[in-house]
Protein backbone atom coordinates (compact mmCIF):
# COMPACT_ATOMS: atom_id res chain seq x y z
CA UNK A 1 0.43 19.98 0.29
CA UNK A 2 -0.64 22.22 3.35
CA UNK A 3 1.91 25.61 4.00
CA UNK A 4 3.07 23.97 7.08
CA UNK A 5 4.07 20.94 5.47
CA UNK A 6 5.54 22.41 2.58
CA UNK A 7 8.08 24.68 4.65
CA UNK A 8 9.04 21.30 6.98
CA UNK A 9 9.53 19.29 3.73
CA UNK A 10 11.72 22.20 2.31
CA UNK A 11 13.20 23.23 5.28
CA UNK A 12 14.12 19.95 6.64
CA UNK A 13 16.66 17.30 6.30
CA UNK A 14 14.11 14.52 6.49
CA UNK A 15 10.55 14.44 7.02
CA UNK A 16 8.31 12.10 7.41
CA UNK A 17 4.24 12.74 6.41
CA UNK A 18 1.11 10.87 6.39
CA UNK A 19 -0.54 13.19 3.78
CA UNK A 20 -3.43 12.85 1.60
CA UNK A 21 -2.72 12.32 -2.39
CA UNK A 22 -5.06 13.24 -4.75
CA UNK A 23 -5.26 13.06 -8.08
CA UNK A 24 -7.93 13.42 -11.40
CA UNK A 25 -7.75 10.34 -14.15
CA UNK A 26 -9.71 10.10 -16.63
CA UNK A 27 -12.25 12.50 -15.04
CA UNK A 28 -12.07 10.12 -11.77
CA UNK A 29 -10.42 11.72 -8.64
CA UNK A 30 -8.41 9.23 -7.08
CA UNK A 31 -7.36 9.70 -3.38
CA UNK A 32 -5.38 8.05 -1.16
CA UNK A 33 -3.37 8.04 1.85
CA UNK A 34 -0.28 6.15 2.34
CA UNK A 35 0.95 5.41 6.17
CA UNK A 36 3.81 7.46 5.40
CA UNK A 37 5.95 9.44 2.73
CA UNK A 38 9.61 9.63 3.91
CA UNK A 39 10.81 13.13 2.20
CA UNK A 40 14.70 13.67 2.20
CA UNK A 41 16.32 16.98 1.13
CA UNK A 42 12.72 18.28 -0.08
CA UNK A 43 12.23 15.09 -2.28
CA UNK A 44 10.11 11.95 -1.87
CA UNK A 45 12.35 9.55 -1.71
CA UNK A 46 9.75 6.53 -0.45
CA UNK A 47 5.87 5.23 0.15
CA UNK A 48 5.42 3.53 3.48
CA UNK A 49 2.61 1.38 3.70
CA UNK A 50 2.31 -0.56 6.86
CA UNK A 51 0.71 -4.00 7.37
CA UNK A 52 -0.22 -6.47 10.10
CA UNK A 53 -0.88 -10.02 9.80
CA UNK A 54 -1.12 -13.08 12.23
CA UNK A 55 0.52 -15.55 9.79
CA UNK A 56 1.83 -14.02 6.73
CA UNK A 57 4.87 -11.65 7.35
CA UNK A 58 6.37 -14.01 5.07
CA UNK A 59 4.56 -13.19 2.17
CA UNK A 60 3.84 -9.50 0.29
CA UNK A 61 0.18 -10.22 -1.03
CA UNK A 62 -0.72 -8.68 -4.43
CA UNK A 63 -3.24 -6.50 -3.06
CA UNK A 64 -0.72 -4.67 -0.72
CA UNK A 65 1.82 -4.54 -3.57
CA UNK A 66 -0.51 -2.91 -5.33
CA UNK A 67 -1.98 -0.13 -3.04
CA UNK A 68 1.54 0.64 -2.20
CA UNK A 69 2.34 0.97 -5.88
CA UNK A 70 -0.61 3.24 -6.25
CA UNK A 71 0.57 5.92 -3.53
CA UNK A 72 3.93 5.74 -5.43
CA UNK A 73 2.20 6.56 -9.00
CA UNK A 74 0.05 9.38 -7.00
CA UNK A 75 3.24 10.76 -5.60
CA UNK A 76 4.78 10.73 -8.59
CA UNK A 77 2.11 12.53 -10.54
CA UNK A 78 1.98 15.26 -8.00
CA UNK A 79 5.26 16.12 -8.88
CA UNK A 80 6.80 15.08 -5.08
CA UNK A 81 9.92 13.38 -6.30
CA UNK A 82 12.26 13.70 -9.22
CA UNK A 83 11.70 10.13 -9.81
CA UNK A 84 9.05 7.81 -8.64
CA UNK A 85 9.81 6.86 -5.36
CA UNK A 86 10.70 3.38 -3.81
CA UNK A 87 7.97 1.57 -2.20
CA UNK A 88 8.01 -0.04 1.19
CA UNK A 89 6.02 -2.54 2.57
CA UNK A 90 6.36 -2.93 6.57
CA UNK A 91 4.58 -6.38 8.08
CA UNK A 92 4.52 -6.61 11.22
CA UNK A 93 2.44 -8.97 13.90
CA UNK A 94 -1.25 -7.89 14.23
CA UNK A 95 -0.77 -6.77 18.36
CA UNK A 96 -3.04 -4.27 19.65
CA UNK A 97 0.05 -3.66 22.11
CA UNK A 98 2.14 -2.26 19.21
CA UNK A 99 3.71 0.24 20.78
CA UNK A 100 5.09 4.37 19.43
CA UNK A 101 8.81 2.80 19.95
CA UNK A 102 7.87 -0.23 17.22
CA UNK A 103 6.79 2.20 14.73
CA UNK A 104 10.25 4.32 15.25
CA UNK A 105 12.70 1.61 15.16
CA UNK A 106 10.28 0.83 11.74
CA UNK A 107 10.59 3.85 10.34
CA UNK A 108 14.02 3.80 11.31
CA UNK A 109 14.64 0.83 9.81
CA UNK A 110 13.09 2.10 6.29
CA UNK A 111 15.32 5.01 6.60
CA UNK A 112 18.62 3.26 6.72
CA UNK A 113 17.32 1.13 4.17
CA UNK A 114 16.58 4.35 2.09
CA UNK A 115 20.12 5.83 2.52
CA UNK A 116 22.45 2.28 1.84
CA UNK A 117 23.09 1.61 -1.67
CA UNK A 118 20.90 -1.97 -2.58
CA UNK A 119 19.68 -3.60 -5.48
CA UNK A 120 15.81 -3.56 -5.49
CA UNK A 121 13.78 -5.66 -5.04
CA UNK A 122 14.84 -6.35 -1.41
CA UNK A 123 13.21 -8.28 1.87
CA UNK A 124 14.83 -7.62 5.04
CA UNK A 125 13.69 -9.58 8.17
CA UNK A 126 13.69 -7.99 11.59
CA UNK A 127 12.56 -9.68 14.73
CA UNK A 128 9.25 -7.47 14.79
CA UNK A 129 8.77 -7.40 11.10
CA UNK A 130 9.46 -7.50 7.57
CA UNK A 131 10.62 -5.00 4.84
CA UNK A 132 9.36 -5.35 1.16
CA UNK A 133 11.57 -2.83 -0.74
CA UNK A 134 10.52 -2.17 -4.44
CA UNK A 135 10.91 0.16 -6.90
CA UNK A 136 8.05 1.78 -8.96
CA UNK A 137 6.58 -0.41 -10.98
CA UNK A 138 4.61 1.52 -13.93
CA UNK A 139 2.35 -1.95 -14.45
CA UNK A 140 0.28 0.47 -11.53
CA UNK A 141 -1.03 1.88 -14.84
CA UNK A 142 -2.66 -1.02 -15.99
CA UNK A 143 -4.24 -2.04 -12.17
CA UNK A 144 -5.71 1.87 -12.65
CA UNK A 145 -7.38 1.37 -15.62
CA UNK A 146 -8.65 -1.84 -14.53
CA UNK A 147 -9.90 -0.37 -11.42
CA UNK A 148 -11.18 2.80 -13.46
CA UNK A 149 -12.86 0.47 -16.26
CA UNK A 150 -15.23 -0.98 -12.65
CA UNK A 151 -15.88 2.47 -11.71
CA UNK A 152 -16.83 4.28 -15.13
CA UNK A 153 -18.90 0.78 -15.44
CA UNK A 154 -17.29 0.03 -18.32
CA UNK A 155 -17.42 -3.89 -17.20
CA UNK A 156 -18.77 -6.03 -14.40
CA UNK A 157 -17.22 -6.52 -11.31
CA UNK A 158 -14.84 -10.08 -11.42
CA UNK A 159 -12.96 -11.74 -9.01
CA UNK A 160 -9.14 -11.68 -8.57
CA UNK A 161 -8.53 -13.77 -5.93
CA UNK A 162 -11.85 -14.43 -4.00
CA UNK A 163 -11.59 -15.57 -0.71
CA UNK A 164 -14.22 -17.29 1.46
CA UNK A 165 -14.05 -13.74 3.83
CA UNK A 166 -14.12 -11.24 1.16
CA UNK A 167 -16.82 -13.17 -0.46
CA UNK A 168 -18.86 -13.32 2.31
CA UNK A 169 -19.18 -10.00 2.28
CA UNK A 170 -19.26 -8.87 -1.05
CA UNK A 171 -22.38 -7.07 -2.58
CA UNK A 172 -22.01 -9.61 -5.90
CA UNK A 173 -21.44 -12.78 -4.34
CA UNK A 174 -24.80 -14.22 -5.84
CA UNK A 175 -24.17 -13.80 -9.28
CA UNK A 176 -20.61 -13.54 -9.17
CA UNK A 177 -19.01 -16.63 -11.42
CA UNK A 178 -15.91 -16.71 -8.95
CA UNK A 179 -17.70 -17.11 -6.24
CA UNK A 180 -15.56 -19.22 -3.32
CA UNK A 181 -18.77 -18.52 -0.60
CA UNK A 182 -21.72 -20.27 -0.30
CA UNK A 183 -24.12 -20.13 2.83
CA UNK A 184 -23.34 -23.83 2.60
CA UNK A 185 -19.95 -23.73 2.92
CA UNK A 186 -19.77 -20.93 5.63
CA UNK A 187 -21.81 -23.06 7.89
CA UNK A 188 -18.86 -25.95 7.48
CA UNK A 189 -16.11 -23.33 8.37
CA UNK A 190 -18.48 -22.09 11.18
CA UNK A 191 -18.05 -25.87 12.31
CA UNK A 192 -14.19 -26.52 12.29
């Protein structure tokens, strides 16, 4: 972490940080950067990750479980926390509108959340959005090394969950066996 940050998070109460992690496996630097990393008392206590969807507040997707659950294992082996921190997954509506005072009363949210004694896992609905409380998970581990295994090309890309969309798009959708897209079939969804 950057001096500046480092004095707020130790000289501080609560902080809150959108900060860079980074990280070396298996000769692979892995980096990423969560929405948010609530610090309390010099600690991580939590990974934010924020989401917006049209339709599916209702539903934590594995995919966003999962990136969450990676910023959690890259705090964690930065040495951040004492323990892993909890995760937190915000959905809210996708609104172009969304305005500073949303992302407080979030945030605020996520902090009482933090601070009240609950049994994990946890959804709590709000008018604006949805909280997906977990703890860490150490399956991460295994998502890693499957991610890894694609980038050290020790195997072929495959498909998790293939979608029409992220087919479409996808640099191995012609010789990929999971393949859900077809120029075929994106004409017929062109049509309805």
């Amino acid at each position: 972490m950057e001096g500046g940050l480092v004095n707020a998070v130790r000289n501080n109460e609560l902080v809150i940080a959108t900060l860079p992690l980074m990280v070396n496996i298996n000769e692979i630097t892995v980096i990423g950067i969560p929405d948010a990393v609530l610090f309390m008392k010099g600690v991580a206590k939590a990974v934010i990750e924020l989401k917006t969807s049209n339709r599916w507040l209702d539903r934590l997707f594995d995919s966003e479980y999962v990136q969450a659950q990676l910023y959690a294992y890259l705090v964690n082996k930065l040495g951040l926390g004492v323990d892993p921190p909890l995760v937190m997954v915000i959905k809210t509506k996708r609104d172009s509108s969304a305005t500073e005072k949303l992302r407080k009363n979030i945030y605020s949210a996520a902090i009482k959340y933090l601070v009240s004694t609950m049994e994990v896992p946890a959804k709590v609905k709000f008018r604006d959005f949805v909280i997906y409380i977990n703890g860490f998970d150490r399956s991460i581990e295994a998502h890693l090394k499957w991610a890894l295994d694609y980038w050290l090309m020790h195997r072929e890309p495959g498909g998790a969950s293939p979608t029409i969309g992220k087919c479409a798009t996808c640099e191995f959708n012609d010789r990929c066996p999971f393949r859900v897209y077809t120029p075929s079939n994106a004409d017929v969804r062109d049509r309805t």
